[in-house]
N, C-alpha and C. Protein backbone atom coordinates (compact mmCIF):
# COMPACT_ATOMS: atom_id res chain seq x y z
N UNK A 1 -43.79 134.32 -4.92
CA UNK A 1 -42.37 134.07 -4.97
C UNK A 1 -41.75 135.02 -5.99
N UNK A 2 -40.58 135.59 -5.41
CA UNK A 2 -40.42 136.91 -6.42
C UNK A 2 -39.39 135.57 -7.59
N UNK A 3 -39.26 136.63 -9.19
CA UNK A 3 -38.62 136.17 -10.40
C UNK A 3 -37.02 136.42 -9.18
N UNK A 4 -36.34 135.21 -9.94
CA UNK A 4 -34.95 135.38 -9.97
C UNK A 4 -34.56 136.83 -11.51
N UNK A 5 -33.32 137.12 -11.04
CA UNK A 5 -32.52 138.74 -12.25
C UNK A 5 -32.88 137.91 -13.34
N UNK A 6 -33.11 138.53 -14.61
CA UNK A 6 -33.20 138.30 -15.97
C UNK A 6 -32.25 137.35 -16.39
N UNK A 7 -31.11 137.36 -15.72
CA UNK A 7 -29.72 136.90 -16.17
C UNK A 7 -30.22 135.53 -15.68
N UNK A 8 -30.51 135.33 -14.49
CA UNK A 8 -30.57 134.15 -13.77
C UNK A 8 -31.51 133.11 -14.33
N UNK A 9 -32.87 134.43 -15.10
CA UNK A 9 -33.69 133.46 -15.54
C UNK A 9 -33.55 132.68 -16.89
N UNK A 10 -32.86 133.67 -17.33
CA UNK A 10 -32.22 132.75 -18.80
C UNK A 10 -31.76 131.93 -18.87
N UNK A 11 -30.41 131.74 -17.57
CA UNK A 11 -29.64 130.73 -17.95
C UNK A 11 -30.74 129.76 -17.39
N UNK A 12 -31.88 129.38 -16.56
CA UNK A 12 -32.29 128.67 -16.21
C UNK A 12 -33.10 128.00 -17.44
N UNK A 13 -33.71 129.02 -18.23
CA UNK A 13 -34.77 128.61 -19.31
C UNK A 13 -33.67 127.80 -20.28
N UNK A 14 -32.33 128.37 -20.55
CA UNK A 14 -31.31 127.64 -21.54
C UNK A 14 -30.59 126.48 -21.09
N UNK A 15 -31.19 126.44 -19.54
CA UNK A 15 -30.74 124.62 -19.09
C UNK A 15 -31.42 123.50 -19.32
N UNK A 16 -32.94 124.64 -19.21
CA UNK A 16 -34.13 123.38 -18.93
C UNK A 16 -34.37 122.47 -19.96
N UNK A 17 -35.06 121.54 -19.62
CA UNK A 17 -35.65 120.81 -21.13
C UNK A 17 -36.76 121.60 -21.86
N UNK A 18 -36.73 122.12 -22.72
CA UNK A 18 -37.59 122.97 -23.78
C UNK A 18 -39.20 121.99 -23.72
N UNK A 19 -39.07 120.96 -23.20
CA UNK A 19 -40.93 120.17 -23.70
C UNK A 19 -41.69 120.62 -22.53
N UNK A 20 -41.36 121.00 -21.26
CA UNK A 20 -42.69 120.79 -20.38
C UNK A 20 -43.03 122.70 -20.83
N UNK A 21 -41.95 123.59 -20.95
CA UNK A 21 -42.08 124.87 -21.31
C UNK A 21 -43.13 125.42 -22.50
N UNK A 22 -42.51 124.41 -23.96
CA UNK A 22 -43.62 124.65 -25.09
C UNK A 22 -44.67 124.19 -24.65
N UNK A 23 -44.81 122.98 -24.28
CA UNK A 23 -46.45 122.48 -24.18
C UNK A 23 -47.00 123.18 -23.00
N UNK A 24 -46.70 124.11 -21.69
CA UNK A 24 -47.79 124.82 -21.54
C UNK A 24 -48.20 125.98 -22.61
N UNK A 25 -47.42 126.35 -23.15
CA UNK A 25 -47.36 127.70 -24.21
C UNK A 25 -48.44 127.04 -25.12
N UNK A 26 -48.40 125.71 -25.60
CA UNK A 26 -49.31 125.11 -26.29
C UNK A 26 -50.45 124.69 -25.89
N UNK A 27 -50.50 124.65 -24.71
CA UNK A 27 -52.02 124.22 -23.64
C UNK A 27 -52.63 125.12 -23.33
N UNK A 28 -52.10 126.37 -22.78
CA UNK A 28 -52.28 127.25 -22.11
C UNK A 28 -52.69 128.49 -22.78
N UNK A 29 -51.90 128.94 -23.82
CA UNK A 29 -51.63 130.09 -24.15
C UNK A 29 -52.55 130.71 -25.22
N UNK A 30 -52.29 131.90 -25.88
CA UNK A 30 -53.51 132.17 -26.95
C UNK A 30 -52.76 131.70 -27.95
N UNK A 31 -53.21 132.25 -29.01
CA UNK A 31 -52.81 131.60 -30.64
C UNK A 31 -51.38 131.76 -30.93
N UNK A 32 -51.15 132.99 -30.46
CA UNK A 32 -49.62 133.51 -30.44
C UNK A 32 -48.51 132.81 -29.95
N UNK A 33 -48.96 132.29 -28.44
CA UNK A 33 -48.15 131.05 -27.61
C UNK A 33 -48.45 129.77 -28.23
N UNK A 34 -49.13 129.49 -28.75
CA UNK A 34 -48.92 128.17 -28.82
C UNK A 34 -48.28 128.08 -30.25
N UNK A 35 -48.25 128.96 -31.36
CA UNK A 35 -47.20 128.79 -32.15
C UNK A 35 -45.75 129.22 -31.62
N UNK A 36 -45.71 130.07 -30.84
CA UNK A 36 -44.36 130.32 -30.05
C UNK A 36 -43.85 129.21 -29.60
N UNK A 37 -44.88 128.28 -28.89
CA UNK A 37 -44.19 126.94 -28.22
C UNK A 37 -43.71 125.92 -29.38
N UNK A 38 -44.65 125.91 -30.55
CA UNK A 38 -44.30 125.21 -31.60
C UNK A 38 -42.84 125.22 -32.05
N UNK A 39 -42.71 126.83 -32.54
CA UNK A 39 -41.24 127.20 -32.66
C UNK A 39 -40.23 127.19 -31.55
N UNK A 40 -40.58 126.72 -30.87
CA UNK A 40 -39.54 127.13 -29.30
C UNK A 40 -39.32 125.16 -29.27
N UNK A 41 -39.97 124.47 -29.72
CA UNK A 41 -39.66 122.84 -29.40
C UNK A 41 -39.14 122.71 -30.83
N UNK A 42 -39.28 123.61 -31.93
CA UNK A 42 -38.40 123.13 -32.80
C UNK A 42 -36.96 124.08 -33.04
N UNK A 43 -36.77 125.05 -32.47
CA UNK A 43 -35.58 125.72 -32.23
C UNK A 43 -34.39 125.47 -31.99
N UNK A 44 -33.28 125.58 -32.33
CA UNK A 44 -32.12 125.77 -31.98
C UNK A 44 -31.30 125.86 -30.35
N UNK A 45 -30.44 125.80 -29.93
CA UNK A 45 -30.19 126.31 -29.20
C UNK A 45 -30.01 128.01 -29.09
N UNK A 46 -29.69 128.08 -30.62
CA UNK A 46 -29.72 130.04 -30.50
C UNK A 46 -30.71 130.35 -30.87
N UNK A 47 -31.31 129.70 -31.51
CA UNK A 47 -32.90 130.79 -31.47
C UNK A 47 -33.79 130.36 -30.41
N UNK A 48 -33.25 129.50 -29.25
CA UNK A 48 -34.32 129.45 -28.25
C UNK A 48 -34.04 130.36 -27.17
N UNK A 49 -32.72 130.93 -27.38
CA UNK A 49 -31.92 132.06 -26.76
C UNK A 49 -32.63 133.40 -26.89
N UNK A 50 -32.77 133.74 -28.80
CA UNK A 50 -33.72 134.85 -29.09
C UNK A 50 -34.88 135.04 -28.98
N UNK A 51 -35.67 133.54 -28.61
CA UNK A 51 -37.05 134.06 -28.62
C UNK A 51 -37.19 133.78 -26.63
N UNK A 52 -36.33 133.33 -25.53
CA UNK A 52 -35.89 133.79 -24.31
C UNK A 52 -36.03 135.81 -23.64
N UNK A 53 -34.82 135.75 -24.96
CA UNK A 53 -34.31 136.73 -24.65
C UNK A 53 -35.64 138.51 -24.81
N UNK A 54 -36.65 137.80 -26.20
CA UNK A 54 -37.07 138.60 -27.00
C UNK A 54 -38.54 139.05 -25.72
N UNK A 55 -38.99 137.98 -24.92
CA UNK A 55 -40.57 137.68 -24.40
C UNK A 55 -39.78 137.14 -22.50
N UNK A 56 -38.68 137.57 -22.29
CA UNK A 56 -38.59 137.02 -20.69
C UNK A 56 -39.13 136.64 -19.97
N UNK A 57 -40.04 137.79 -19.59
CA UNK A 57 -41.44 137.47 -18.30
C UNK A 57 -42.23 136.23 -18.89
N UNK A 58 -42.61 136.44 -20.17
CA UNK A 58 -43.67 135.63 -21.05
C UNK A 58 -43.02 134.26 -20.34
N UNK A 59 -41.69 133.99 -21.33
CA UNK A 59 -41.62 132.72 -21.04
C UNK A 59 -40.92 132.12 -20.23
N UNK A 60 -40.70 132.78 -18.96
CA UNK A 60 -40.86 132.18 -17.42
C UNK A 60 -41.93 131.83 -17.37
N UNK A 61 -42.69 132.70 -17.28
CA UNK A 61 -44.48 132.49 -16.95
C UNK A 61 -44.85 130.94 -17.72
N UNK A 62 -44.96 130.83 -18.64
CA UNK A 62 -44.71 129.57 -19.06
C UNK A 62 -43.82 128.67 -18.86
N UNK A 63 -42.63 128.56 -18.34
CA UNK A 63 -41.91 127.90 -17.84
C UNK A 63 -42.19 127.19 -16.27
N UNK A 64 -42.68 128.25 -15.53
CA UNK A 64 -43.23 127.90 -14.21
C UNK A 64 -44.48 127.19 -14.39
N UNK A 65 -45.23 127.26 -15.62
CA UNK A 65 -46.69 126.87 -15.38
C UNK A 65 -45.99 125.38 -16.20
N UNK A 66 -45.10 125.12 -17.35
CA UNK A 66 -44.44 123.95 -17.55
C UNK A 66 -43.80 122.91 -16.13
N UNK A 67 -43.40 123.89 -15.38
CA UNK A 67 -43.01 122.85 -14.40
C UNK A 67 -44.09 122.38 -13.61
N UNK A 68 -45.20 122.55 -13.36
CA UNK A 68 -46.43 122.31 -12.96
C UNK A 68 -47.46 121.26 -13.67
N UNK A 69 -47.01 121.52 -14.73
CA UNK A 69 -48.03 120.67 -15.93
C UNK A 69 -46.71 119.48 -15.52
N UNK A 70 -45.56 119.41 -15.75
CA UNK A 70 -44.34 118.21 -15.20
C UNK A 70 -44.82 117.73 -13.56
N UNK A 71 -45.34 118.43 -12.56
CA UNK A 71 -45.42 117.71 -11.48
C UNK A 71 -46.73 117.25 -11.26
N UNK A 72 -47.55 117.60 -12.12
CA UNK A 72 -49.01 116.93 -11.80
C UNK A 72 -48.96 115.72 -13.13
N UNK A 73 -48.02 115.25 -14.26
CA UNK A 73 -47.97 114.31 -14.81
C UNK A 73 -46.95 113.44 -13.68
N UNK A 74 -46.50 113.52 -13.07
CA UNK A 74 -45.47 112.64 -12.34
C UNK A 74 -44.19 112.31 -12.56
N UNK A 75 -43.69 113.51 -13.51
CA UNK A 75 -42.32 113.18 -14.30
C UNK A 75 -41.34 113.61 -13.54
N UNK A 76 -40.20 112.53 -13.23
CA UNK A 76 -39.04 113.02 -12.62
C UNK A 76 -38.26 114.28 -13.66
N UNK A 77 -37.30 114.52 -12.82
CA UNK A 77 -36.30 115.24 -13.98
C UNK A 77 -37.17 116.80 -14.47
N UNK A 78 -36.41 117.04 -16.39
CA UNK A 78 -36.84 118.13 -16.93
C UNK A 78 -37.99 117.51 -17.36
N UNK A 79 -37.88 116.81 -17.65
CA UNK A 79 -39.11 116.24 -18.91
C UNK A 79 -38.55 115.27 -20.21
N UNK A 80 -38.99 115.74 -21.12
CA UNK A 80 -38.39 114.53 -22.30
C UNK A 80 -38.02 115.30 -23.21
N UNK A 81 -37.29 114.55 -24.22
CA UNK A 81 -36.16 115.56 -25.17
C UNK A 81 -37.02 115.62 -26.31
């Protein structure tokens, strides 16, 4: 399935709920991601913008594998706040 434009994917990552996103970064990822996810569930709304903006592909890629880790727990919705 091709990426939606950069633009498209941002605003999607700056809608979503930030928990199913960090915790694959935290499940999944090497040492680097999973403090990224650390900082990314304790972030801001603007610094979850800069570190979006800074790693794109990255954290789609984690975002898609977050929505996955959300449909094999059984969670409606984004996830939890």
């Amino acid at each position: 399935m091709p990426h939606p434009p950069n633009e498209d994917r941002l605003a999607a990552l700056l809608s979503a709920e930030v928990y199913w996103t960090a915790r694959a970064m935290q499940e999944q990822g090497s040492r680097f991601y999973r403090a990224l996810g650390l900082a990314l569930e304790a972030a801001d709304l603007s610094n979850r913008r800069r570190l979006y903006a800074a790693w794109p592909d990255e954290c789609w890629g984690f975002y898609e594998r977050g929505l996955r880790l959300r449909d094999e727990a059984g969670e409606e919705g984004e996830g939890r706040s």
